[in-house]
PDB file of N, CA and C in Angstrom:
ATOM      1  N   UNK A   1       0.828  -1.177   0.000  1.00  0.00           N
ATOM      2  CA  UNK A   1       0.000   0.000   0.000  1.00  0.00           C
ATOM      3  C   UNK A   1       0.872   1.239   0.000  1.00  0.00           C
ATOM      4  N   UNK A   2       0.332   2.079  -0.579  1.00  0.00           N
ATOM      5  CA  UNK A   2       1.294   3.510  -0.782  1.00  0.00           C
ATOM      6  C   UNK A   2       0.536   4.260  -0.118  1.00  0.00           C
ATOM      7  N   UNK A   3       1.043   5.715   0.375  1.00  0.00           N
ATOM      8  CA  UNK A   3       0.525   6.599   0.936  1.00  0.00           C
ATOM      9  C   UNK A   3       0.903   7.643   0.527  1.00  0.00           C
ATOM     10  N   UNK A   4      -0.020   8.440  -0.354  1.00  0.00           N
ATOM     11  CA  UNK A   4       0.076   9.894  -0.979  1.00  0.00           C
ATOM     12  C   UNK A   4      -1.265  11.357  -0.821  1.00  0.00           C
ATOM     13  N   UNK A   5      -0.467  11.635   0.128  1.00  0.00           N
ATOM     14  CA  UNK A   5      -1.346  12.920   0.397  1.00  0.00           C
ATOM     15  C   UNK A   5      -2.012  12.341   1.331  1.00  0.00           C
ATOM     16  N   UNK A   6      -1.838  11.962   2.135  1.00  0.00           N
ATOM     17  CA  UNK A   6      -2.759  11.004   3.340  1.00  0.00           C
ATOM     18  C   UNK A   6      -3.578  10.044   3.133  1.00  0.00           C
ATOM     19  N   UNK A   7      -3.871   9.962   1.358  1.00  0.00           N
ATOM     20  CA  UNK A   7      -4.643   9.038   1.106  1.00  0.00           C
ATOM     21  C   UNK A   7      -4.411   7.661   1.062  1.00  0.00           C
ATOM     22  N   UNK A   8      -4.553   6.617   1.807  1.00  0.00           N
ATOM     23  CA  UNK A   8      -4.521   5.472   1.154  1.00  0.00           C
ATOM     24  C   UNK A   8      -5.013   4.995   0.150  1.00  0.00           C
ATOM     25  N   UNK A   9      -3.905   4.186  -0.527  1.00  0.00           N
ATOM     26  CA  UNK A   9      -4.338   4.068  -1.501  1.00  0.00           C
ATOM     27  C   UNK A   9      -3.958   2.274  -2.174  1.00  0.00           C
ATOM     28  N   UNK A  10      -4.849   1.325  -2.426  1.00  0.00           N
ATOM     29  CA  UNK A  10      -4.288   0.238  -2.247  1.00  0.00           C
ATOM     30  C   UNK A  10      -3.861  -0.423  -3.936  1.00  0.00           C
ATOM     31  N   UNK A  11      -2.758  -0.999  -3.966  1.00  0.00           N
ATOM     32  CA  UNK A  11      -1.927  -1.243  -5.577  1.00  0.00           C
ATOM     33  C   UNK A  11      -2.611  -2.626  -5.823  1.00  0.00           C
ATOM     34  N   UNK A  12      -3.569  -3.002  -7.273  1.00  0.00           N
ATOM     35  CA  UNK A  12      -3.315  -4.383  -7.363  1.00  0.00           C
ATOM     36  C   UNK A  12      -2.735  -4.243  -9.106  1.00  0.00           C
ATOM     37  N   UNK A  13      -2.114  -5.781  -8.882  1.00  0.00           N
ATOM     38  CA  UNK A  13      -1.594  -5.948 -10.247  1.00  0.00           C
ATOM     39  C   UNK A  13      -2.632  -6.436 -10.879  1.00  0.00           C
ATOM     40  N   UNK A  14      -3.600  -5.509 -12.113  1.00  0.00           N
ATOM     41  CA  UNK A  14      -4.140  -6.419 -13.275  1.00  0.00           C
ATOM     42  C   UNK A  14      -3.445  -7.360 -14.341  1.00  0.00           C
ATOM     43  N   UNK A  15      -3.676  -8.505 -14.397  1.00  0.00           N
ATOM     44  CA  UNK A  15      -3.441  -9.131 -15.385  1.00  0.00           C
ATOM     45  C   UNK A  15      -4.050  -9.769 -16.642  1.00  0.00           C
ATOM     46  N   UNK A  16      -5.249  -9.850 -16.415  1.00  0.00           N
ATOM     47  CA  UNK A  16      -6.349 -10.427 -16.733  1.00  0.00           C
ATOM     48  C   UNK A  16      -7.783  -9.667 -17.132  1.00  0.00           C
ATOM     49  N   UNK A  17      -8.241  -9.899 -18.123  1.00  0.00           N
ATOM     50  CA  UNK A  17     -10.230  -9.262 -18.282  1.00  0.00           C
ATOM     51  C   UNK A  17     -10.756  -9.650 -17.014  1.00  0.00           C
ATOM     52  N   UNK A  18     -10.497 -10.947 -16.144  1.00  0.00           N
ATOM     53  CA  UNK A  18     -10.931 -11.542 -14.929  1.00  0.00           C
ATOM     54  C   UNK A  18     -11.102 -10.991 -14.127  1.00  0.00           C
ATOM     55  N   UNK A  19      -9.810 -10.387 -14.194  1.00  0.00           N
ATOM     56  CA  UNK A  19      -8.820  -9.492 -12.564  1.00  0.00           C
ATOM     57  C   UNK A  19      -9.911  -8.388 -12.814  1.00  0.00           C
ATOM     58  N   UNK A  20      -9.823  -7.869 -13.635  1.00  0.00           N
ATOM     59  CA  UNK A  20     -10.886  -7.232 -13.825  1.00  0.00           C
ATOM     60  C   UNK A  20     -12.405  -7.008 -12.842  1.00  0.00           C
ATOM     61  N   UNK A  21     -12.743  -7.576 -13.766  1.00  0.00           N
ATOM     62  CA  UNK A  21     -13.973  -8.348 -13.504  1.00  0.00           C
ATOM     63  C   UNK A  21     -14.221  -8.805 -11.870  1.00  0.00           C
ATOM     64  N   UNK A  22     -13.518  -9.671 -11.592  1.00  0.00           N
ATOM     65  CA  UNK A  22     -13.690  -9.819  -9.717  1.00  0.00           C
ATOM     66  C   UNK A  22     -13.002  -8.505  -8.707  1.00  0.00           C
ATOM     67  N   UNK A  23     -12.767  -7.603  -9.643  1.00  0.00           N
ATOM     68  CA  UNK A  23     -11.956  -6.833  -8.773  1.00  0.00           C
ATOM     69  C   UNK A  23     -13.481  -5.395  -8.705  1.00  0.00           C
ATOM     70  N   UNK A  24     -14.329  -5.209 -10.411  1.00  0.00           N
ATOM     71  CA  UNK A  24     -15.713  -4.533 -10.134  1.00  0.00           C
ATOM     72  C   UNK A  24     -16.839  -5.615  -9.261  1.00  0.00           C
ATOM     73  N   UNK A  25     -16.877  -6.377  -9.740  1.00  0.00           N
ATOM     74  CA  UNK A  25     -17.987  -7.083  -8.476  1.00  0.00           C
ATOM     75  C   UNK A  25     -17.777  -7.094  -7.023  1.00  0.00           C
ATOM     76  N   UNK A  26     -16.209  -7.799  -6.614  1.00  0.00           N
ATOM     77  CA  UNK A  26     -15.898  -7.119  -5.305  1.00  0.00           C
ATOM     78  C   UNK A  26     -16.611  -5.461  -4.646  1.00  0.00           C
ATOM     79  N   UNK A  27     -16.222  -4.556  -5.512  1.00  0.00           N
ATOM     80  CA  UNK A  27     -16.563  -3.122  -5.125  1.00  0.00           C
ATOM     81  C   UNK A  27     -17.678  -2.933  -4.874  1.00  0.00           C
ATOM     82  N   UNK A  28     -18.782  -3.525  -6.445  1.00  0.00           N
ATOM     83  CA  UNK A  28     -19.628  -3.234  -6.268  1.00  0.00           C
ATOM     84  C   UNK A  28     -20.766  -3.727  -5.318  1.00  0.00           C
ATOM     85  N   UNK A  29     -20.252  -4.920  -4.961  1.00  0.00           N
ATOM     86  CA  UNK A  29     -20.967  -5.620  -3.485  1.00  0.00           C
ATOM     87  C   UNK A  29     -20.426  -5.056  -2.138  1.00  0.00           C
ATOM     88  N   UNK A  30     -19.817  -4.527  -2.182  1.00  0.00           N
ATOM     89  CA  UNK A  30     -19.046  -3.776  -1.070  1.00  0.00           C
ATOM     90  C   UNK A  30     -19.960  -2.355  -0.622  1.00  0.00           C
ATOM     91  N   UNK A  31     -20.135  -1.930  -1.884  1.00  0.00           N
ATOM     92  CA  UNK A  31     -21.123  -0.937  -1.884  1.00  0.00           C
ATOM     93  C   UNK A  31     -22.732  -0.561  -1.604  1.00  0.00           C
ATOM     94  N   UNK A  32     -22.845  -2.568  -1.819  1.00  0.00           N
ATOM     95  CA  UNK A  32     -24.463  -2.813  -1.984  1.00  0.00           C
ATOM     96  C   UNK A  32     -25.494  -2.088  -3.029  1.00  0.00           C
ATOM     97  N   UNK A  33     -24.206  -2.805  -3.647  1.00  0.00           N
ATOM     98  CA  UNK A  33     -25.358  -2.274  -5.256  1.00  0.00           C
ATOM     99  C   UNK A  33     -25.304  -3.624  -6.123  1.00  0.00           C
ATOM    100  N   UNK A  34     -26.998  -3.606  -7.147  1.00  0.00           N
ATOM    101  CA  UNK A  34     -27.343  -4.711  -7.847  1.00  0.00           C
ATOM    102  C   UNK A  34     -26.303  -4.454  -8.946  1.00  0.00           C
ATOM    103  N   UNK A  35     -25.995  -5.560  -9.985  1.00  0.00           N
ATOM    104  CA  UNK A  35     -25.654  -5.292 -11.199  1.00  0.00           C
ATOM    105  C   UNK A  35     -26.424  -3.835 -12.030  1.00  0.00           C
ATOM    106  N   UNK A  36     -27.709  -4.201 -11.807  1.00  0.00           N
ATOM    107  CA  UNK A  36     -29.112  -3.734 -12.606  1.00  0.00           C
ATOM    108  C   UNK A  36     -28.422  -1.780 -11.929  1.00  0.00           C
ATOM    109  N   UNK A  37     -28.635  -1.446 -10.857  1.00  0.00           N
ATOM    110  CA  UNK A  37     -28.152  -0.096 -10.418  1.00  0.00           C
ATOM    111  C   UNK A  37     -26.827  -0.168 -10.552  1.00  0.00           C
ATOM    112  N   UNK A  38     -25.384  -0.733 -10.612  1.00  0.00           N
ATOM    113  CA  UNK A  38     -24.683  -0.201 -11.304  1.00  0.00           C
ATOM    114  C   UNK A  38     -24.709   0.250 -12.682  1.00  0.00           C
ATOM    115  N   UNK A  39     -25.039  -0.530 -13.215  1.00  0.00           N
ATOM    116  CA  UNK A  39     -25.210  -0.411 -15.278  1.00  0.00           C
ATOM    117  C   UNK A  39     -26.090   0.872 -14.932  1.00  0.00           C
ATOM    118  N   UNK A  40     -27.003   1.082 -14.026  1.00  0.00           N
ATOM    119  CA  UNK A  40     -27.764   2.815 -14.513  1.00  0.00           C
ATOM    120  C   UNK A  40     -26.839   3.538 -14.078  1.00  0.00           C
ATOM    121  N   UNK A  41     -25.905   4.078 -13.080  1.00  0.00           N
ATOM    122  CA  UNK A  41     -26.042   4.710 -12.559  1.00  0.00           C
ATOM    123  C   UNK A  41     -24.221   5.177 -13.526  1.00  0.00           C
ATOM    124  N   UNK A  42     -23.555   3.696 -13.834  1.00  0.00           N
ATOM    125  CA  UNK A  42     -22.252   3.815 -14.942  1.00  0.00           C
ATOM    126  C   UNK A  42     -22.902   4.883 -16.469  1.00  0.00           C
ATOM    127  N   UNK A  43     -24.228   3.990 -16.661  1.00  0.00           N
ATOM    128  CA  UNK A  43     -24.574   4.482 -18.023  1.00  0.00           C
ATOM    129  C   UNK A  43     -24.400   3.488 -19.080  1.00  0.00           C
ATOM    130  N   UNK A  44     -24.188   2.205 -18.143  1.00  0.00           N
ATOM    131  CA  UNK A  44     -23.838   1.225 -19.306  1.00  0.00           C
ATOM    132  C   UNK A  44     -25.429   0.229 -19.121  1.00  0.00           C
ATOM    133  N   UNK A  45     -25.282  -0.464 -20.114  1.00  0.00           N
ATOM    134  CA  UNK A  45     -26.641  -2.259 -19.995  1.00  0.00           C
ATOM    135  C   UNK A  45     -26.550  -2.967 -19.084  1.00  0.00           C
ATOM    136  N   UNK A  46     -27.155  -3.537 -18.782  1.00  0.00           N
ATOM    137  CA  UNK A  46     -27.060  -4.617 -17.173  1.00  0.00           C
ATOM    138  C   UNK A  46     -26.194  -6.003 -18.133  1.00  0.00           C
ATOM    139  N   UNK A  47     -26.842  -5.996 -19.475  1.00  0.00           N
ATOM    140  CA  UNK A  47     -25.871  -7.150 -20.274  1.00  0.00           C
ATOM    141  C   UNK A  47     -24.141  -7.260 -20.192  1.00  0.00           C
ATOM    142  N   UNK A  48     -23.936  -5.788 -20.627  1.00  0.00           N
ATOM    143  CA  UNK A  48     -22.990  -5.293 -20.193  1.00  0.00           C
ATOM    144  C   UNK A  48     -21.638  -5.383 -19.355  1.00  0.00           C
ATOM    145  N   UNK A  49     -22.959  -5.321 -18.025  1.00  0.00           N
ATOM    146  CA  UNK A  49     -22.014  -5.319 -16.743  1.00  0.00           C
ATOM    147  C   UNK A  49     -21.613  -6.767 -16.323  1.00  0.00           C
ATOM    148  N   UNK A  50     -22.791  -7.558 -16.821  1.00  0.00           N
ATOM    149  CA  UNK A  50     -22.798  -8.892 -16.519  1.00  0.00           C
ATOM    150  C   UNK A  50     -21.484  -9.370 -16.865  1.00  0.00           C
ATOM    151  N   UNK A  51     -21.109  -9.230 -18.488  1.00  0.00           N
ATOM    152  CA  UNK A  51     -19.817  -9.470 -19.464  1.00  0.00           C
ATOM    153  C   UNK A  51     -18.619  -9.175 -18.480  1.00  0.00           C
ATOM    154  N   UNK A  52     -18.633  -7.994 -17.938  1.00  0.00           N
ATOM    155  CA  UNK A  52     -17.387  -7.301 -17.248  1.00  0.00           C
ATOM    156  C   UNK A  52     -17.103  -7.923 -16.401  1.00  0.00           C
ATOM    157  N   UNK A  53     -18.262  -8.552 -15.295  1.00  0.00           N
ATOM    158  CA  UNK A  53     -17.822  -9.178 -14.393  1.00  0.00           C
ATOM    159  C   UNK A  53     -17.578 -10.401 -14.479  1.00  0.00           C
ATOM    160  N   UNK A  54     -17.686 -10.994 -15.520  1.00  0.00           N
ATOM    161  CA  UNK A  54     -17.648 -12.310 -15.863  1.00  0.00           C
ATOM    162  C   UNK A  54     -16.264 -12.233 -16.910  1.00  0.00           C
ATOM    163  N   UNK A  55     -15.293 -11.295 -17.149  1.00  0.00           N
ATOM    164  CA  UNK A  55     -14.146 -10.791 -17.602  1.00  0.00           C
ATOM    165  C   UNK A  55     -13.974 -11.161 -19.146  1.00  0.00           C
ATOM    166  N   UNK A  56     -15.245 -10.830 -19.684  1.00  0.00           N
ATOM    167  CA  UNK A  56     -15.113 -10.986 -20.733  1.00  0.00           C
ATOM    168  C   UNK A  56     -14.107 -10.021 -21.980  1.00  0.00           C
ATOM    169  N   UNK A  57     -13.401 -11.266 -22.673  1.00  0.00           N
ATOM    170  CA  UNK A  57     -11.836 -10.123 -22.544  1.00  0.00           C
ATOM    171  C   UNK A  57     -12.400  -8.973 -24.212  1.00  0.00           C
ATOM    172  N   UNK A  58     -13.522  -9.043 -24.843  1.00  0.00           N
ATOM    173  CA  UNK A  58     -13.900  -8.093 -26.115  1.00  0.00           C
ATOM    174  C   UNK A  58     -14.219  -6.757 -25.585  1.00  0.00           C
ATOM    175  N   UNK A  59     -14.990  -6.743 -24.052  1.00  0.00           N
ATOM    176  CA  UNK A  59     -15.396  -5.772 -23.856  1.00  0.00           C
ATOM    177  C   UNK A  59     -14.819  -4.061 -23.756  1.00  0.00           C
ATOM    178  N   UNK A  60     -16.071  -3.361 -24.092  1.00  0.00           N
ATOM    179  CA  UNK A  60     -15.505  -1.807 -24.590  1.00  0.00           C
ATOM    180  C   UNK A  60     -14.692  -1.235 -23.476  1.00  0.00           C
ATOM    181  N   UNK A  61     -13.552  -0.497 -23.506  1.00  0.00           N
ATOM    182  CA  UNK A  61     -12.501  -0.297 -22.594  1.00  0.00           C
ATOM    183  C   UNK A  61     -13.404   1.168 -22.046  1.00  0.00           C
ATOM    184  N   UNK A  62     -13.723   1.787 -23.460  1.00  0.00           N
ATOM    185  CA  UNK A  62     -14.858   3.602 -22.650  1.00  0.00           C
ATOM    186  C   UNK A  62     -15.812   2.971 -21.746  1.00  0.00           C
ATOM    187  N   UNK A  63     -15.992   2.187 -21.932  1.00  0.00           N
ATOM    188  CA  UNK A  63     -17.306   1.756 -20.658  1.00  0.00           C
ATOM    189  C   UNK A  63     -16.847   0.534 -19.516  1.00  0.00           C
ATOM    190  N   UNK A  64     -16.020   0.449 -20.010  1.00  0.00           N
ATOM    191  CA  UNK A  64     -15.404  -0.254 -18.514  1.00  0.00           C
ATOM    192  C   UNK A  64     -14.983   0.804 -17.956  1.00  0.00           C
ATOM    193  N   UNK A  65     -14.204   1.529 -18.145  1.00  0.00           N
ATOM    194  CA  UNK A  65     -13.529   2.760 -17.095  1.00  0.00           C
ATOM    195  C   UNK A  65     -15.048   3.930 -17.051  1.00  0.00           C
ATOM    196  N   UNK A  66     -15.830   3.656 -17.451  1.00  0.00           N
ATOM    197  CA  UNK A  66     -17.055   4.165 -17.139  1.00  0.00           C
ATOM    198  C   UNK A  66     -17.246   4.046 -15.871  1.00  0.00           C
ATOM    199  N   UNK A  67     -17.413   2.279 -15.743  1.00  0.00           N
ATOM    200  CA  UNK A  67     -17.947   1.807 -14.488  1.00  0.00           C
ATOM    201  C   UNK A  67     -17.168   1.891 -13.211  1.00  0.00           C
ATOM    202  N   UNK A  68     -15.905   1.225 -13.471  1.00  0.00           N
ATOM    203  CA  UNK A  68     -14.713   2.085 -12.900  1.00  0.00           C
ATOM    204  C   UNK A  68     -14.659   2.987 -12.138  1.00  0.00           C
ATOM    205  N   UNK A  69     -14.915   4.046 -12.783  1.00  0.00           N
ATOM    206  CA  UNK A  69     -14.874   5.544 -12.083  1.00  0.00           C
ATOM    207  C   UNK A  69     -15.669   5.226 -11.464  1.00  0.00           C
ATOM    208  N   UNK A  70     -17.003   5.179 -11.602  1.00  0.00           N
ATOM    209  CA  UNK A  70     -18.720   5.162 -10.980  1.00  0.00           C
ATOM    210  C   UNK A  70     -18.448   4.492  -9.562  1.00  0.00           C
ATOM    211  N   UNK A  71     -17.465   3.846  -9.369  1.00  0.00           N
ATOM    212  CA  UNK A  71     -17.309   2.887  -8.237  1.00  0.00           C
ATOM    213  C   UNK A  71     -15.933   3.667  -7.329  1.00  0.00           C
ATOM    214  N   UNK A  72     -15.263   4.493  -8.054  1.00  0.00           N
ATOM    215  CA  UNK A  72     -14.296   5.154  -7.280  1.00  0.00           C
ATOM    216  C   UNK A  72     -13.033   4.914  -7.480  1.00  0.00           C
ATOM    217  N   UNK A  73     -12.471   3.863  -8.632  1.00  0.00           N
ATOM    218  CA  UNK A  73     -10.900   3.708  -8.929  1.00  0.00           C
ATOM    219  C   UNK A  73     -10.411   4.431  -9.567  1.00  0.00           C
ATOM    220  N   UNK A  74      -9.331   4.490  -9.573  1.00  0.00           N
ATOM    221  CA  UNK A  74      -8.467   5.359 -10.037  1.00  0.00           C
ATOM    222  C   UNK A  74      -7.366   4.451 -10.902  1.00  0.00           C
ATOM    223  N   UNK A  75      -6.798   4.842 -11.725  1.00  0.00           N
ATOM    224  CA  UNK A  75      -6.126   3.542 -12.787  1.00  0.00           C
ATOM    225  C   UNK A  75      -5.224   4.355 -12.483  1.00  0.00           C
ATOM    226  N   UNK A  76      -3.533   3.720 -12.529  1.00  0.00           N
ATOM    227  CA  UNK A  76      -2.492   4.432 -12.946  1.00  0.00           C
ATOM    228  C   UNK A  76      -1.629   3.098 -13.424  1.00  0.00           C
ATOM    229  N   UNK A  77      -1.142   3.694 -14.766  1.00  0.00           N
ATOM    230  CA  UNK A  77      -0.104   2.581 -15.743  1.00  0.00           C
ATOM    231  C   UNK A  77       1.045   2.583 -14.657  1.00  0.00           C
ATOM    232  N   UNK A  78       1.522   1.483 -15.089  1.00  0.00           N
ATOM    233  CA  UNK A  78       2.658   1.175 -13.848  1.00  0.00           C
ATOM    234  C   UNK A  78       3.886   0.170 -14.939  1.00  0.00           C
ATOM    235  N   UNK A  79       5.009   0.534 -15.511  1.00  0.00           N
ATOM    236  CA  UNK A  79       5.761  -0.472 -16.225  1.00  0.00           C
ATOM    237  C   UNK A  79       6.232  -1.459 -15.577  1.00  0.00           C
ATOM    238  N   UNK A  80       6.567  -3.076 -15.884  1.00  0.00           N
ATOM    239  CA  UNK A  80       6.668  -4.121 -15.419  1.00  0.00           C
ATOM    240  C   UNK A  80       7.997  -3.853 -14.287  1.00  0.00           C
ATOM    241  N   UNK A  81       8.967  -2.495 -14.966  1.00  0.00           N
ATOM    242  CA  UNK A  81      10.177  -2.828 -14.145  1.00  0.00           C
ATOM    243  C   UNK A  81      10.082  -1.757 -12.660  1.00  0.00           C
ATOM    244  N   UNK A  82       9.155  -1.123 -13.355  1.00  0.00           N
ATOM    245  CA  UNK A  82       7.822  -0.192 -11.808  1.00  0.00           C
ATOM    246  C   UNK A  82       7.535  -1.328 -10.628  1.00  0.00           C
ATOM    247  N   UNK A  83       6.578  -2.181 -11.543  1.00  0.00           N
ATOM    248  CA  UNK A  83       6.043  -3.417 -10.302  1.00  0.00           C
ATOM    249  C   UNK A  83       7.038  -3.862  -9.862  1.00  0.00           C
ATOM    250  N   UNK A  84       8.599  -3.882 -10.034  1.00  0.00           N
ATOM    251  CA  UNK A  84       9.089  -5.153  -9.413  1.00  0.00           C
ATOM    252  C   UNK A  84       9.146  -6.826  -9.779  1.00  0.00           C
ATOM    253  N   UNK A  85       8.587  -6.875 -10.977  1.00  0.00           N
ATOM    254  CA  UNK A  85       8.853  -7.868 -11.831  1.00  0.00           C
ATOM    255  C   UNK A  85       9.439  -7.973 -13.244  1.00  0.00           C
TER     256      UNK A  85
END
């Protein structure tokens, strides 16, 4: 975990449409929200969201970081020799 500006802030490595995917359902159950009220409230289809969380790897990248945001992450690119691998 890093700490910038007092904020915590916690690092995971994506690797995967998956990682993905279990990393918005995590949140969004965390939050206590249906699929059905995330997809309104992102702006995306409940079909959609279903795909994402199920890491389906075609899906649209503008509407994944749609949902993304809607939930509160913040993305930052990180190069492999950044991570430490």
């Amino acid at each position: 975990m890093k700490y910038i500006n007092r904020i915590r802030e916690e690092i995971m490595i994506i690797k995967t449409p998956k990682d993905i995917g279990k990393l918005i359902r995590q949140k969004r159950k965390e939050q206590h929200l249906t699929q059905v009220e995330l997809a309104g409230l992102s702006d995306v289809g409940s079909r959609f969201l279903v795909e994402l969380e199920q890491g389906k790897a075609t899906i649209e990248m503008g509407k994944a970081l749609q949902v993304m945001r809607m939930l509160g992450f913040s993305l930052t690119p990180v190069s492999k020799s950044g991570a430490g691998q």
